[in-house]
C-alpha atoms as a PDB file:
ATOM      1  CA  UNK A   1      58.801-114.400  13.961  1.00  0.00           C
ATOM      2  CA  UNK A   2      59.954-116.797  16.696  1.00  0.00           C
ATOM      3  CA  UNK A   3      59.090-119.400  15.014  1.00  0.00           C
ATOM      4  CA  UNK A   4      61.016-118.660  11.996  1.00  0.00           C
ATOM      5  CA  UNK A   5      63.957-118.108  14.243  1.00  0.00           C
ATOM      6  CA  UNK A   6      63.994-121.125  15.681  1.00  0.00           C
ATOM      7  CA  UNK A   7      63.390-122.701  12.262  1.00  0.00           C
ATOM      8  CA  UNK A   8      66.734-120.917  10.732  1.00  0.00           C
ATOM      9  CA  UNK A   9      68.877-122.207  13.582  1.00  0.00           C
ATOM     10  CA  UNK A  10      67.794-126.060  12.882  1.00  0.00           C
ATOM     11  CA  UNK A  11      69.022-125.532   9.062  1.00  0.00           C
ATOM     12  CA  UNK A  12      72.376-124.111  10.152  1.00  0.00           C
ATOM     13  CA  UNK A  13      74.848-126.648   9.742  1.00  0.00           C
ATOM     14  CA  UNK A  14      77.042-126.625  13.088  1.00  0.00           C
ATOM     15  CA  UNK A  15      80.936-126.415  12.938  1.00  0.00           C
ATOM     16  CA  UNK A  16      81.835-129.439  12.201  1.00  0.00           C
ATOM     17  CA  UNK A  17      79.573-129.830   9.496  1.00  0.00           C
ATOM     18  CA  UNK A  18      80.729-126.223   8.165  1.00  0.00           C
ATOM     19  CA  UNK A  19      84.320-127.326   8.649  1.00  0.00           C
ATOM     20  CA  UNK A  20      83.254-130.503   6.567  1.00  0.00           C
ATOM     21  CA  UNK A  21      82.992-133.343   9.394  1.00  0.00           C
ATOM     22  CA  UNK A  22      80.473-135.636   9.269  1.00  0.00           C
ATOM     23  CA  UNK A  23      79.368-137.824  12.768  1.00  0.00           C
ATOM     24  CA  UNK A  24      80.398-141.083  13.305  1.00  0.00           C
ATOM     25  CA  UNK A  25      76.682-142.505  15.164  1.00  0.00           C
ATOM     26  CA  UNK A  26      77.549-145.969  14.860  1.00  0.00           C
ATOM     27  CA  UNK A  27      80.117-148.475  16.547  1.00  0.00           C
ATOM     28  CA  UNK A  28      80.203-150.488  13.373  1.00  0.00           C
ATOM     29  CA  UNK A  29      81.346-147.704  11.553  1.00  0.00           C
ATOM     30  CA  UNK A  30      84.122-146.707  13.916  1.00  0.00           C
ATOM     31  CA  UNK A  31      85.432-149.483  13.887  1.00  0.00           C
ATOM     32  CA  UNK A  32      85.796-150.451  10.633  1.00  0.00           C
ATOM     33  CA  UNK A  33      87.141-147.247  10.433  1.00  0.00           C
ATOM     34  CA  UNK A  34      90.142-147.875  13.045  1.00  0.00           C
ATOM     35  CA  UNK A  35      90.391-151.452  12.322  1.00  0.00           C
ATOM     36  CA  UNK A  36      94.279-152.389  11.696  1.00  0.00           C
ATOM     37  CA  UNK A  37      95.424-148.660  11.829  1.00  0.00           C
ATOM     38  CA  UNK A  38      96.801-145.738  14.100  1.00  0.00           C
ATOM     39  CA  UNK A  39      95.834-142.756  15.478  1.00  0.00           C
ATOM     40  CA  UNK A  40      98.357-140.366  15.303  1.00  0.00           C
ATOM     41  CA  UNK A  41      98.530-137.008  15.720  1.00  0.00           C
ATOM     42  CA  UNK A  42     102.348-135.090  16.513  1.00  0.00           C
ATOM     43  CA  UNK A  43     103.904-137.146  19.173  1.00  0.00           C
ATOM     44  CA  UNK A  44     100.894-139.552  19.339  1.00  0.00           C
ATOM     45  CA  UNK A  45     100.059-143.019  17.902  1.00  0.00           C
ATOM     46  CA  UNK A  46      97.187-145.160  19.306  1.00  0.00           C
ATOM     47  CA  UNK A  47      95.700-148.379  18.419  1.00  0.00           C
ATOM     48  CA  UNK A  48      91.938-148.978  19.203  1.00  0.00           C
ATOM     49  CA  UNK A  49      91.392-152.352  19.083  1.00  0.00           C
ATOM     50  CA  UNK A  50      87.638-153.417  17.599  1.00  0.00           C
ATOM     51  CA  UNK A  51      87.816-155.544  21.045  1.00  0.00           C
ATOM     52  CA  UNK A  52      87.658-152.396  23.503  1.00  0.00           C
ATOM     53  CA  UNK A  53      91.128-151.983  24.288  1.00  0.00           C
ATOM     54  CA  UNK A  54      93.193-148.913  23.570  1.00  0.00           C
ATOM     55  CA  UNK A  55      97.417-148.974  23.183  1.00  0.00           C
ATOM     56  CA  UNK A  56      99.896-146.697  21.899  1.00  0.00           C
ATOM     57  CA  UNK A  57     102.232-143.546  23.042  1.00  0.00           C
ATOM     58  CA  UNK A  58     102.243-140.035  23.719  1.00  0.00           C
ATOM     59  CA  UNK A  59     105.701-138.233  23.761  1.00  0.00           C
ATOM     60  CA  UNK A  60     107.273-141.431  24.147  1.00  0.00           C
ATOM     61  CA  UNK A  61     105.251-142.401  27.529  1.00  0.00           C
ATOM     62  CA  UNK A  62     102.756-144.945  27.331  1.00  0.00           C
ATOM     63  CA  UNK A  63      99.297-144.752  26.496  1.00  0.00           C
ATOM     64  CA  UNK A  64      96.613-147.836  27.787  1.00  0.00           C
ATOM     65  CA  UNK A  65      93.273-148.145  28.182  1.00  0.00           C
ATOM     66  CA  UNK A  66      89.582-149.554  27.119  1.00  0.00           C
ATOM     67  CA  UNK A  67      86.714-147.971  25.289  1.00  0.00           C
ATOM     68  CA  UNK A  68      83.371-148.664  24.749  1.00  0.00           C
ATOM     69  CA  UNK A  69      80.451-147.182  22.773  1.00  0.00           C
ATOM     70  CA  UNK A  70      77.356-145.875  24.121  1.00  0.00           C
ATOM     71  CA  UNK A  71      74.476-143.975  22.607  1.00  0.00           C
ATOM     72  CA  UNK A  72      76.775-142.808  19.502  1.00  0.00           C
ATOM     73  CA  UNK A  73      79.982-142.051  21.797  1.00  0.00           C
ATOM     74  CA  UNK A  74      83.191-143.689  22.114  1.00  0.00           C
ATOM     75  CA  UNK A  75      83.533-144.009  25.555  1.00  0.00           C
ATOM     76  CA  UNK A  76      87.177-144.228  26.971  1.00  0.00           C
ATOM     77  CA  UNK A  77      88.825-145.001  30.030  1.00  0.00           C
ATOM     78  CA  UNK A  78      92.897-144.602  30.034  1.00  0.00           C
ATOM     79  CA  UNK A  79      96.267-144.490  31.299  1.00  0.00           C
ATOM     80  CA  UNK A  80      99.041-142.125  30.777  1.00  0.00           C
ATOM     81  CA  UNK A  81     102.388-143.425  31.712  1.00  0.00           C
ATOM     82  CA  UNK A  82     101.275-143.922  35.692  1.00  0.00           C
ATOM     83  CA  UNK A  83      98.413-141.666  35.240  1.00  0.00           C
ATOM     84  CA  UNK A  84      94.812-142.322  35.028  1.00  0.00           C
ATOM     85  CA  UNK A  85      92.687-140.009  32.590  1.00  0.00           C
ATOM     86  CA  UNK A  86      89.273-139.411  33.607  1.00  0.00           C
ATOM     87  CA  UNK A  87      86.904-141.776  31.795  1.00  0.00           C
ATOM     88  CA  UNK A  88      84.851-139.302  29.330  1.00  0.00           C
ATOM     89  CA  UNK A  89      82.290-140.039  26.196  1.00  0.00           C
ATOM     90  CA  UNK A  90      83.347-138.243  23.262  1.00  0.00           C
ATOM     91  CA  UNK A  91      81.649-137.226  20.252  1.00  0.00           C
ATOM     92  CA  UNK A  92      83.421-138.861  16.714  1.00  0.00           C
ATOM     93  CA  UNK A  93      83.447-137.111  13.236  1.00  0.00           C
ATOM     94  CA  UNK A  94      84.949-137.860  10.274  1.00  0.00           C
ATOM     95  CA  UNK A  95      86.725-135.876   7.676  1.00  0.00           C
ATOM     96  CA  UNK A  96      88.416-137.935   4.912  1.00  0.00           C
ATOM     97  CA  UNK A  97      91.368-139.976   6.717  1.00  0.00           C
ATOM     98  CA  UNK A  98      90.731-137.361  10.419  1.00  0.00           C
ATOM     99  CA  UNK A  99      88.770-138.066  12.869  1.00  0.00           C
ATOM    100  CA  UNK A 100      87.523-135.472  15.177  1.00  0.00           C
ATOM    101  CA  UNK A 101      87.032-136.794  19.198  1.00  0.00           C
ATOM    102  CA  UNK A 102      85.268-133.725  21.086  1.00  0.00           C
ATOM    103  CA  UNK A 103      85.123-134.420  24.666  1.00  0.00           C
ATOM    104  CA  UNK A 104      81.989-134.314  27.271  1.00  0.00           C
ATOM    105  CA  UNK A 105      79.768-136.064  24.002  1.00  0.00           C
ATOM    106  CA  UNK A 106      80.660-133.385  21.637  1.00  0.00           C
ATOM    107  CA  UNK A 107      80.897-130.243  23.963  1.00  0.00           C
ATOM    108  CA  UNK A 108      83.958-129.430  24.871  1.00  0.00           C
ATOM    109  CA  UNK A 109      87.223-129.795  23.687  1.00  0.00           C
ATOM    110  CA  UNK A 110      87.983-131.540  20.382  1.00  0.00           C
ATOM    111  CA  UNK A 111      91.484-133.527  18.727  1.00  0.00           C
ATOM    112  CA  UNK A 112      91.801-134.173  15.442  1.00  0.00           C
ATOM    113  CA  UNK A 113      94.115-137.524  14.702  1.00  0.00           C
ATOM    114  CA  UNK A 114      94.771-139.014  11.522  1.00  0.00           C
ATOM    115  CA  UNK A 115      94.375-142.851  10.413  1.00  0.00           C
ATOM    116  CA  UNK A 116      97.214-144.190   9.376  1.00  0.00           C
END
């Protein structure tokens, strides 16, 4: 029985898949992906450069900063008018023109922006 347990869980699809998400595992994706357009998202527009180097607002204060990817994560470090944002590796999935960055590589807290 424990075994067919365990066997059930690894066929359930997790959120994001059931909310129709797919992962983005590799940095060649992503970034043709966010190549030449803007995350945005109410108040919010960022451009991730396919160099490293992330530029935009938020609420009309500026947004700066550098990413990286590692192990399928997009790995950022940024700046938020005069403050820093704690470097953290995110997980990325992709739904149509949204994609889906969940913080601490894909457990905790997620933000969906849209490419535009």
């Amino acid at each position: 029985m424990k075994h067919f347990v365990l066997f059930a869980l690894m066929l359930t699809p997790s959120a994001a898949l059931a909310d129709g998400f797919s992962p983005v595992v590799e940095k060649r994706e992503f970034v043709k992906l966010v190549s030449g357009k803007a995350l945005t998202r109410f108040g919010i527009s960022l451009n991730v450069s396919p160099e490293g180097a992330i530029k935009g607002s938020a609420f009309g204060t500026p947004v700066t900063g550098s990413w990286r990817w590692q192990g399928g994560l997009f790995c950022r470090d940024m700046t938020y008018g005069n403050t820093e944002i704690a470097a953290n590796c995110q997980l990325v999935e992709r739904k149509g023109n949204t994609l889906r960055f969940t913080s601490d590589a894909g457990k905790g807290d997620s933000a969906d922006l849209r490419l535009k």
